[in-house]
PDB file of N, CA and C in Angstrom:
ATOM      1  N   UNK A   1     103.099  97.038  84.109  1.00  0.00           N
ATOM      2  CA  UNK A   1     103.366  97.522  85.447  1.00  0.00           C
ATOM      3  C   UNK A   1     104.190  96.495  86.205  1.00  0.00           C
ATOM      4  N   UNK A   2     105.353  97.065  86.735  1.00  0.00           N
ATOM      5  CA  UNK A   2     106.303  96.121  87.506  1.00  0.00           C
ATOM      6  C   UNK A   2     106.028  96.058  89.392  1.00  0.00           C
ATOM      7  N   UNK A   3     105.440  94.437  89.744  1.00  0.00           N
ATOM      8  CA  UNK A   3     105.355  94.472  90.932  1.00  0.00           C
ATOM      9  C   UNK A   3     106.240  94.189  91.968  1.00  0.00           C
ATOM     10  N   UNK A   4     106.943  95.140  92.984  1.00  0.00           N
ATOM     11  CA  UNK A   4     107.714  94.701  93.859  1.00  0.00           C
ATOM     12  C   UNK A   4     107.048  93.769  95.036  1.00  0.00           C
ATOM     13  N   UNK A   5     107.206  92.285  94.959  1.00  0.00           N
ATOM     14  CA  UNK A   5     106.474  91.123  95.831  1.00  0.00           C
ATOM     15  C   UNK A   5     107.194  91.400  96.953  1.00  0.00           C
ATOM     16  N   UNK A   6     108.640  92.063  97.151  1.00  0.00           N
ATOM     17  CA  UNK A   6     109.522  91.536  98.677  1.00  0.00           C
ATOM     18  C   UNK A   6     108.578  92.885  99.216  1.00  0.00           C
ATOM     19  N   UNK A   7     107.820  93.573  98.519  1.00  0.00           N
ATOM     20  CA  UNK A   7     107.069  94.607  99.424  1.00  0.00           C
ATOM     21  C   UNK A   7     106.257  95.182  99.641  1.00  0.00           C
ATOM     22  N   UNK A   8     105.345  94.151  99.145  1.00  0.00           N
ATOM     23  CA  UNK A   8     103.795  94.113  99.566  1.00  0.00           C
ATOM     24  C   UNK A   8     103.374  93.460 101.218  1.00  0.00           C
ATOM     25  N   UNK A   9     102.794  94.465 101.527  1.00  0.00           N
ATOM     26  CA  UNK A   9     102.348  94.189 103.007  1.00  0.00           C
ATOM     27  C   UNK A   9     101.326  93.323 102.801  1.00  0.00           C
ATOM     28  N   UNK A  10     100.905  92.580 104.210  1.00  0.00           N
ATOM     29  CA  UNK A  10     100.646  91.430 104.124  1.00  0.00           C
ATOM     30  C   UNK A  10      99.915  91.208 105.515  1.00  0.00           C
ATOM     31  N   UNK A  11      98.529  91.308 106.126  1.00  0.00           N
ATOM     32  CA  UNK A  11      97.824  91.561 106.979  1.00  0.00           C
ATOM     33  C   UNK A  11      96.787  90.719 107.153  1.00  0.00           C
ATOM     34  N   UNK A  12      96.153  90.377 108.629  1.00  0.00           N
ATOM     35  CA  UNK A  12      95.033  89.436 108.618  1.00  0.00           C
ATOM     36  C   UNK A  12      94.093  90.344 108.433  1.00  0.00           C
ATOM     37  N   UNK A  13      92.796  90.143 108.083  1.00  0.00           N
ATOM     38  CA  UNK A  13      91.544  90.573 107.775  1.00  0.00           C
ATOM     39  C   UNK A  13      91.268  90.880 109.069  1.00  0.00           C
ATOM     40  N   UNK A  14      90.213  91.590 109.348  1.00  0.00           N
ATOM     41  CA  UNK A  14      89.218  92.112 110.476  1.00  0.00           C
ATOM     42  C   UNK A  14      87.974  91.236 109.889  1.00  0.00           C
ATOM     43  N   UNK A  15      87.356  91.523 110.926  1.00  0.00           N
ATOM     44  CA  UNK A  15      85.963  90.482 110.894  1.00  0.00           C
ATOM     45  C   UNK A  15      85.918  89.415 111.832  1.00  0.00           C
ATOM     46  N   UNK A  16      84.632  89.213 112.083  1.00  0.00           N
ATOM     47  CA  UNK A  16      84.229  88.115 112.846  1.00  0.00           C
ATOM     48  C   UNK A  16      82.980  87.214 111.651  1.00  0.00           C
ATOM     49  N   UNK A  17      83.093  85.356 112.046  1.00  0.00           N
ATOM     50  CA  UNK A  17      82.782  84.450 111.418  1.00  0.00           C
ATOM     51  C   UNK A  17      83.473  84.094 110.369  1.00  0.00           C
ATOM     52  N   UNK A  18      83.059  83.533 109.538  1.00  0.00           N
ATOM     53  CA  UNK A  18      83.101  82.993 108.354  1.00  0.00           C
ATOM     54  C   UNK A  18      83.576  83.723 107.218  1.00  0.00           C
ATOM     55  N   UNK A  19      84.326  83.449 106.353  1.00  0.00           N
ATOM     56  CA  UNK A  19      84.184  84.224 104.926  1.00  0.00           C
ATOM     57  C   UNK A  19      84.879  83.148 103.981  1.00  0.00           C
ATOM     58  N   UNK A  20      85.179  83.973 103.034  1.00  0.00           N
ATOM     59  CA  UNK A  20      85.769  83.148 101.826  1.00  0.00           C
ATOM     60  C   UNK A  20      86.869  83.733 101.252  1.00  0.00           C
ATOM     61  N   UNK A  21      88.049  82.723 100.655  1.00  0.00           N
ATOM     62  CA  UNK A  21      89.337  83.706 100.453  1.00  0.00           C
ATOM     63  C   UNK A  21      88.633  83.688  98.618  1.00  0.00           C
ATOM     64  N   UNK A  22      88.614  85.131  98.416  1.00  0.00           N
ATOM     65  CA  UNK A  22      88.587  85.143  97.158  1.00  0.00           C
ATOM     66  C   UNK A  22      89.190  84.728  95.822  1.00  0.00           C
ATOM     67  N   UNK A  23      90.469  84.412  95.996  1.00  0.00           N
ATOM     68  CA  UNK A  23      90.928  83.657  94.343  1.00  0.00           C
ATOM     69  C   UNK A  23      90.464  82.396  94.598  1.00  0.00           C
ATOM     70  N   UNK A  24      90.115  81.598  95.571  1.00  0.00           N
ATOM     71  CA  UNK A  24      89.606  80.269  95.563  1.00  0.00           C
ATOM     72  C   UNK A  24      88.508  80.381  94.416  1.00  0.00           C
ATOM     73  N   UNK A  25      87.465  81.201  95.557  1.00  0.00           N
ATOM     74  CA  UNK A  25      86.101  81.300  95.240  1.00  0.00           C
ATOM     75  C   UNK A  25      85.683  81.821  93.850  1.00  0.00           C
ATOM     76  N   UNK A  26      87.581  82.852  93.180  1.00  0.00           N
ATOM     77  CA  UNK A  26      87.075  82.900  91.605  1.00  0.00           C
ATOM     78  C   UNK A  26      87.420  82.146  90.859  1.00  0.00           C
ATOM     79  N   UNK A  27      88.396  81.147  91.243  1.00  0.00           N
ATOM     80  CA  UNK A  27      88.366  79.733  90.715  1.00  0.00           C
ATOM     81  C   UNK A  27      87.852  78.817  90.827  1.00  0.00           C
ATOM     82  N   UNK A  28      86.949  78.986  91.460  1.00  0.00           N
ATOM     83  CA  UNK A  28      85.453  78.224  91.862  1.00  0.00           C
ATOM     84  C   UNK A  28      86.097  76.579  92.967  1.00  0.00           C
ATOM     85  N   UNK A  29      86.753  77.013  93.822  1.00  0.00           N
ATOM     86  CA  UNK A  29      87.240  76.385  94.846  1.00  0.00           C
ATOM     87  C   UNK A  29      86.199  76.653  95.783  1.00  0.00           C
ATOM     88  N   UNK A  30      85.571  75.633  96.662  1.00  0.00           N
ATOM     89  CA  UNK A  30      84.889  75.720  97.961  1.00  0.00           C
ATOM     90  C   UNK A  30      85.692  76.404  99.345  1.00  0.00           C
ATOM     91  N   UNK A  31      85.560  77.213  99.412  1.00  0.00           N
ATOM     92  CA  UNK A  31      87.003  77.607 100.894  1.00  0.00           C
ATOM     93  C   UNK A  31      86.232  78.502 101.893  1.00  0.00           C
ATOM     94  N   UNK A  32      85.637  78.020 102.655  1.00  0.00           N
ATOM     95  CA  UNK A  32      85.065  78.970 103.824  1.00  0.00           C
ATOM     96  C   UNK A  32      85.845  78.394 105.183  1.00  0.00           C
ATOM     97  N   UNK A  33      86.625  79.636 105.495  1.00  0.00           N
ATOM     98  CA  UNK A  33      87.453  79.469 107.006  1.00  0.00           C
ATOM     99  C   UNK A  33      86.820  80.733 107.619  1.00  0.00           C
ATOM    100  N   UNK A  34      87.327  80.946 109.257  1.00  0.00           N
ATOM    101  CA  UNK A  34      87.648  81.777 109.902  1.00  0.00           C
ATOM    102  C   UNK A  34      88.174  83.034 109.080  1.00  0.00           C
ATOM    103  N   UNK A  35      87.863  84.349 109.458  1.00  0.00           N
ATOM    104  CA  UNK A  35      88.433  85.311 108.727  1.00  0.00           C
ATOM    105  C   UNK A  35      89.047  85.592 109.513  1.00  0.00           C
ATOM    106  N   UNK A  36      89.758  85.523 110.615  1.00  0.00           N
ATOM    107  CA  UNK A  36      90.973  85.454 110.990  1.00  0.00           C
ATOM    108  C   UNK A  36      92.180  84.604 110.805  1.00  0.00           C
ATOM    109  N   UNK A  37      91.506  83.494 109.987  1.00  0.00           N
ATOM    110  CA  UNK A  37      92.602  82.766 109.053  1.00  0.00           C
ATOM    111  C   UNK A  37      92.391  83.381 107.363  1.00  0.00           C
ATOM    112  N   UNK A  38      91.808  84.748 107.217  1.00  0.00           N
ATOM    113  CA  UNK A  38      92.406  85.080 106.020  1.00  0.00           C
ATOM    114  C   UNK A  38      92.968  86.420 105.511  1.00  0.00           C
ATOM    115  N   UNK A  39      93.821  86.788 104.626  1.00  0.00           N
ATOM    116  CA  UNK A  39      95.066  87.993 105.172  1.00  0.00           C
ATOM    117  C   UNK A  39      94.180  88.787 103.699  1.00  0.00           C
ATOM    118  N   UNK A  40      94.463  90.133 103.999  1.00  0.00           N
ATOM    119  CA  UNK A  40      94.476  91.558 103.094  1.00  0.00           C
ATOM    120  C   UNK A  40      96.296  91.468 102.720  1.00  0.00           C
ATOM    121  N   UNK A  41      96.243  91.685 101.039  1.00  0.00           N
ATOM    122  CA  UNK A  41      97.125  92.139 100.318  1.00  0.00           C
ATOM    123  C   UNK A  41      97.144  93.033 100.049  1.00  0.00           C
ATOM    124  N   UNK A  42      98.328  94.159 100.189  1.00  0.00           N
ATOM    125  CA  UNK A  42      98.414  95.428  99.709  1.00  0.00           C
ATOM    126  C   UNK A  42      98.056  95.147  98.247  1.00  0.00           C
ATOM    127  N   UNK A  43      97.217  96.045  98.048  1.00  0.00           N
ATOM    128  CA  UNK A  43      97.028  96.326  96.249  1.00  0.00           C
ATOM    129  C   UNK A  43      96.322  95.354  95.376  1.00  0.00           C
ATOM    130  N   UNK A  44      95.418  94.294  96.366  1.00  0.00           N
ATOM    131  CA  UNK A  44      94.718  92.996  95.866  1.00  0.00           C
ATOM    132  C   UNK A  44      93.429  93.343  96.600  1.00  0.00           C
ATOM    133  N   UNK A  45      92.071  93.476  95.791  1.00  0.00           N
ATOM    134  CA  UNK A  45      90.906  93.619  97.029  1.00  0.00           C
ATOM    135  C   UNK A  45      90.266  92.589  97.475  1.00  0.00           C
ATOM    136  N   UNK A  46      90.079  92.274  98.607  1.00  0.00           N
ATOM    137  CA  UNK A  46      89.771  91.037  98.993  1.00  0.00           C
ATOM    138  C   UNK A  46      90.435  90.648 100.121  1.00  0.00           C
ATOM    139  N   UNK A  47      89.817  89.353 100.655  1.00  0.00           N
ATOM    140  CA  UNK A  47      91.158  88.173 101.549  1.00  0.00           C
ATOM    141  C   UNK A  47      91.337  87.176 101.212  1.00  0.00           C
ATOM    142  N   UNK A  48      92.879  86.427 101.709  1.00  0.00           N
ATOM    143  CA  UNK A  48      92.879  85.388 100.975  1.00  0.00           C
ATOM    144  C   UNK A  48      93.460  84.649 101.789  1.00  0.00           C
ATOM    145  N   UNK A  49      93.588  83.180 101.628  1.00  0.00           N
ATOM    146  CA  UNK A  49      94.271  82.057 102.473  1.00  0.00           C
ATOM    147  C   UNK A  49      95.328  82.108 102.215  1.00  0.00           C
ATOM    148  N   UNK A  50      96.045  81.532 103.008  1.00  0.00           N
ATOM    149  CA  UNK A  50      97.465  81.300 103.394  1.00  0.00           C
ATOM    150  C   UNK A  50      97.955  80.309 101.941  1.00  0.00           C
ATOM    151  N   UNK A  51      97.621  79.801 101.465  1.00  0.00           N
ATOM    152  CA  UNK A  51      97.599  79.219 100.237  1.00  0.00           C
ATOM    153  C   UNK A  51      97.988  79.878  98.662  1.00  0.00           C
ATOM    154  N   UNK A  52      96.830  81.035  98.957  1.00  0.00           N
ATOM    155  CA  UNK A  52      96.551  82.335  97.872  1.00  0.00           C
ATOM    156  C   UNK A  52      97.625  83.236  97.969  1.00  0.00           C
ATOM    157  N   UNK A  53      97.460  83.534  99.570  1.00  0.00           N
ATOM    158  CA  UNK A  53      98.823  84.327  99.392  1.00  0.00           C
ATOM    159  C   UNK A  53     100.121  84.141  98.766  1.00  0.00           C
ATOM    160  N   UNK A  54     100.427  82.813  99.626  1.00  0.00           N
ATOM    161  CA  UNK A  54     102.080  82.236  99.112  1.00  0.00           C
ATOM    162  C   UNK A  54     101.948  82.060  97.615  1.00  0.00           C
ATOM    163  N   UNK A  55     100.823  82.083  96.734  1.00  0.00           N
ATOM    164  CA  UNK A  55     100.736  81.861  95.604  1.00  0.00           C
ATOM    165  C   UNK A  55     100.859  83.283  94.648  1.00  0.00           C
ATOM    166  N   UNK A  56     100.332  83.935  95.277  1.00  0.00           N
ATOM    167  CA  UNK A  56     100.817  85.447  94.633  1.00  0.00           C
ATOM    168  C   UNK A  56     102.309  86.269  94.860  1.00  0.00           C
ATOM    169  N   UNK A  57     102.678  86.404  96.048  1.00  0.00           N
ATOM    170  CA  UNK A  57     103.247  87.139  96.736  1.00  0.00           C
ATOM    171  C   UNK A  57     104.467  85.923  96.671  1.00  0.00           C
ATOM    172  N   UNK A  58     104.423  84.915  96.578  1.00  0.00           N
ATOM    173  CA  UNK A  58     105.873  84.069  96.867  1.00  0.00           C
ATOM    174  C   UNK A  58     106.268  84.125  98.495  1.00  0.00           C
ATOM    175  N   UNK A  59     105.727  84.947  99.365  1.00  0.00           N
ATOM    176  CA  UNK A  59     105.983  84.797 100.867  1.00  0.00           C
ATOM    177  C   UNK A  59     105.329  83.888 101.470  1.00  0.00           C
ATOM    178  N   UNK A  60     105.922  83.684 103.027  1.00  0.00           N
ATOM    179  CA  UNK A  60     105.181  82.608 103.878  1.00  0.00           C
ATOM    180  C   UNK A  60     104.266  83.580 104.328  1.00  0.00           C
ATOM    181  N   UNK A  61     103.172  83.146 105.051  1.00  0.00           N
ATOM    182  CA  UNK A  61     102.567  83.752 106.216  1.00  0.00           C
ATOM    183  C   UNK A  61     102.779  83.498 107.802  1.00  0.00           C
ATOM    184  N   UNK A  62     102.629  84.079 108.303  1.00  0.00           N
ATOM    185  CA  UNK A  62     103.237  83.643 109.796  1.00  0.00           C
ATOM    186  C   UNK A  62     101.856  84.473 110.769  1.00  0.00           C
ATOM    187  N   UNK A  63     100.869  84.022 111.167  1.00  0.00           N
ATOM    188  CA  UNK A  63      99.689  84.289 112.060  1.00  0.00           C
ATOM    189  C   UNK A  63     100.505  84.931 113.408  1.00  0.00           C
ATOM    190  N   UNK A  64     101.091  86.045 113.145  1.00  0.00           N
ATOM    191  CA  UNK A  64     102.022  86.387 114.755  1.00  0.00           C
ATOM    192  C   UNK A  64     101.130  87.771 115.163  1.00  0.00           C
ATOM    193  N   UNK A  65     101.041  88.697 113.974  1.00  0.00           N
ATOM    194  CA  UNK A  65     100.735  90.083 113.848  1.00  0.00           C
ATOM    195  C   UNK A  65      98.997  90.173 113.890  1.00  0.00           C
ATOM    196  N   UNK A  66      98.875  91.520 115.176  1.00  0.00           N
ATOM    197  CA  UNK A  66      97.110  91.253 115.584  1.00  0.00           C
ATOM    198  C   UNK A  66      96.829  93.099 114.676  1.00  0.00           C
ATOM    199  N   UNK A  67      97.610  93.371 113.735  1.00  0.00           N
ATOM    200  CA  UNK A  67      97.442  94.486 112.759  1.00  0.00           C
ATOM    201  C   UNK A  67      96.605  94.628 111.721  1.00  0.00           C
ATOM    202  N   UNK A  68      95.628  95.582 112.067  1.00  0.00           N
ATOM    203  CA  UNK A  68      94.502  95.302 110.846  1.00  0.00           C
ATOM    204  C   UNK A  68      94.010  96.067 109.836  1.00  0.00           C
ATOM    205  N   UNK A  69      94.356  95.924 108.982  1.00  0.00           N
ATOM    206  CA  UNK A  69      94.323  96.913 107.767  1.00  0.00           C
ATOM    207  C   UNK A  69      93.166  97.536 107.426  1.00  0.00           C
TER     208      UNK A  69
END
């Protein structure tokens, strides 16, 4: 299956407190932030840090957009 990265949407999570960006946590990385510091990937279940993202997706993140998937 061929993934188009320039067009996968790219969204902060909803929620209040704490959570965990999931590829950390399945690479057994410690990562508990704000879940408003962590984004929903189109077509990935979960959230992930700004880290995870740029690591999948090859994009920056930019905290501008209050859009919630």
């Amino acid at each position: 299956m061929e993934v188009n990265l320039l067009m996968m949407k790219i969204a902060p999570c909803s929620g209040e407190g704490a959570s965990a960006c999931k590829r950390c946590t399945d690479n057994g990385k410690w990562n508990i932030t704000w879940t408003c510091f962590l984004y929903k990937i189109e077509g990935y279940e979960g959230c992930y840090c700004v880290d995870c993202v740029k690591a999948i997706t090859g994009q920056e993140v930019y905290h501008l957009s209050l859009i919630h998937i």
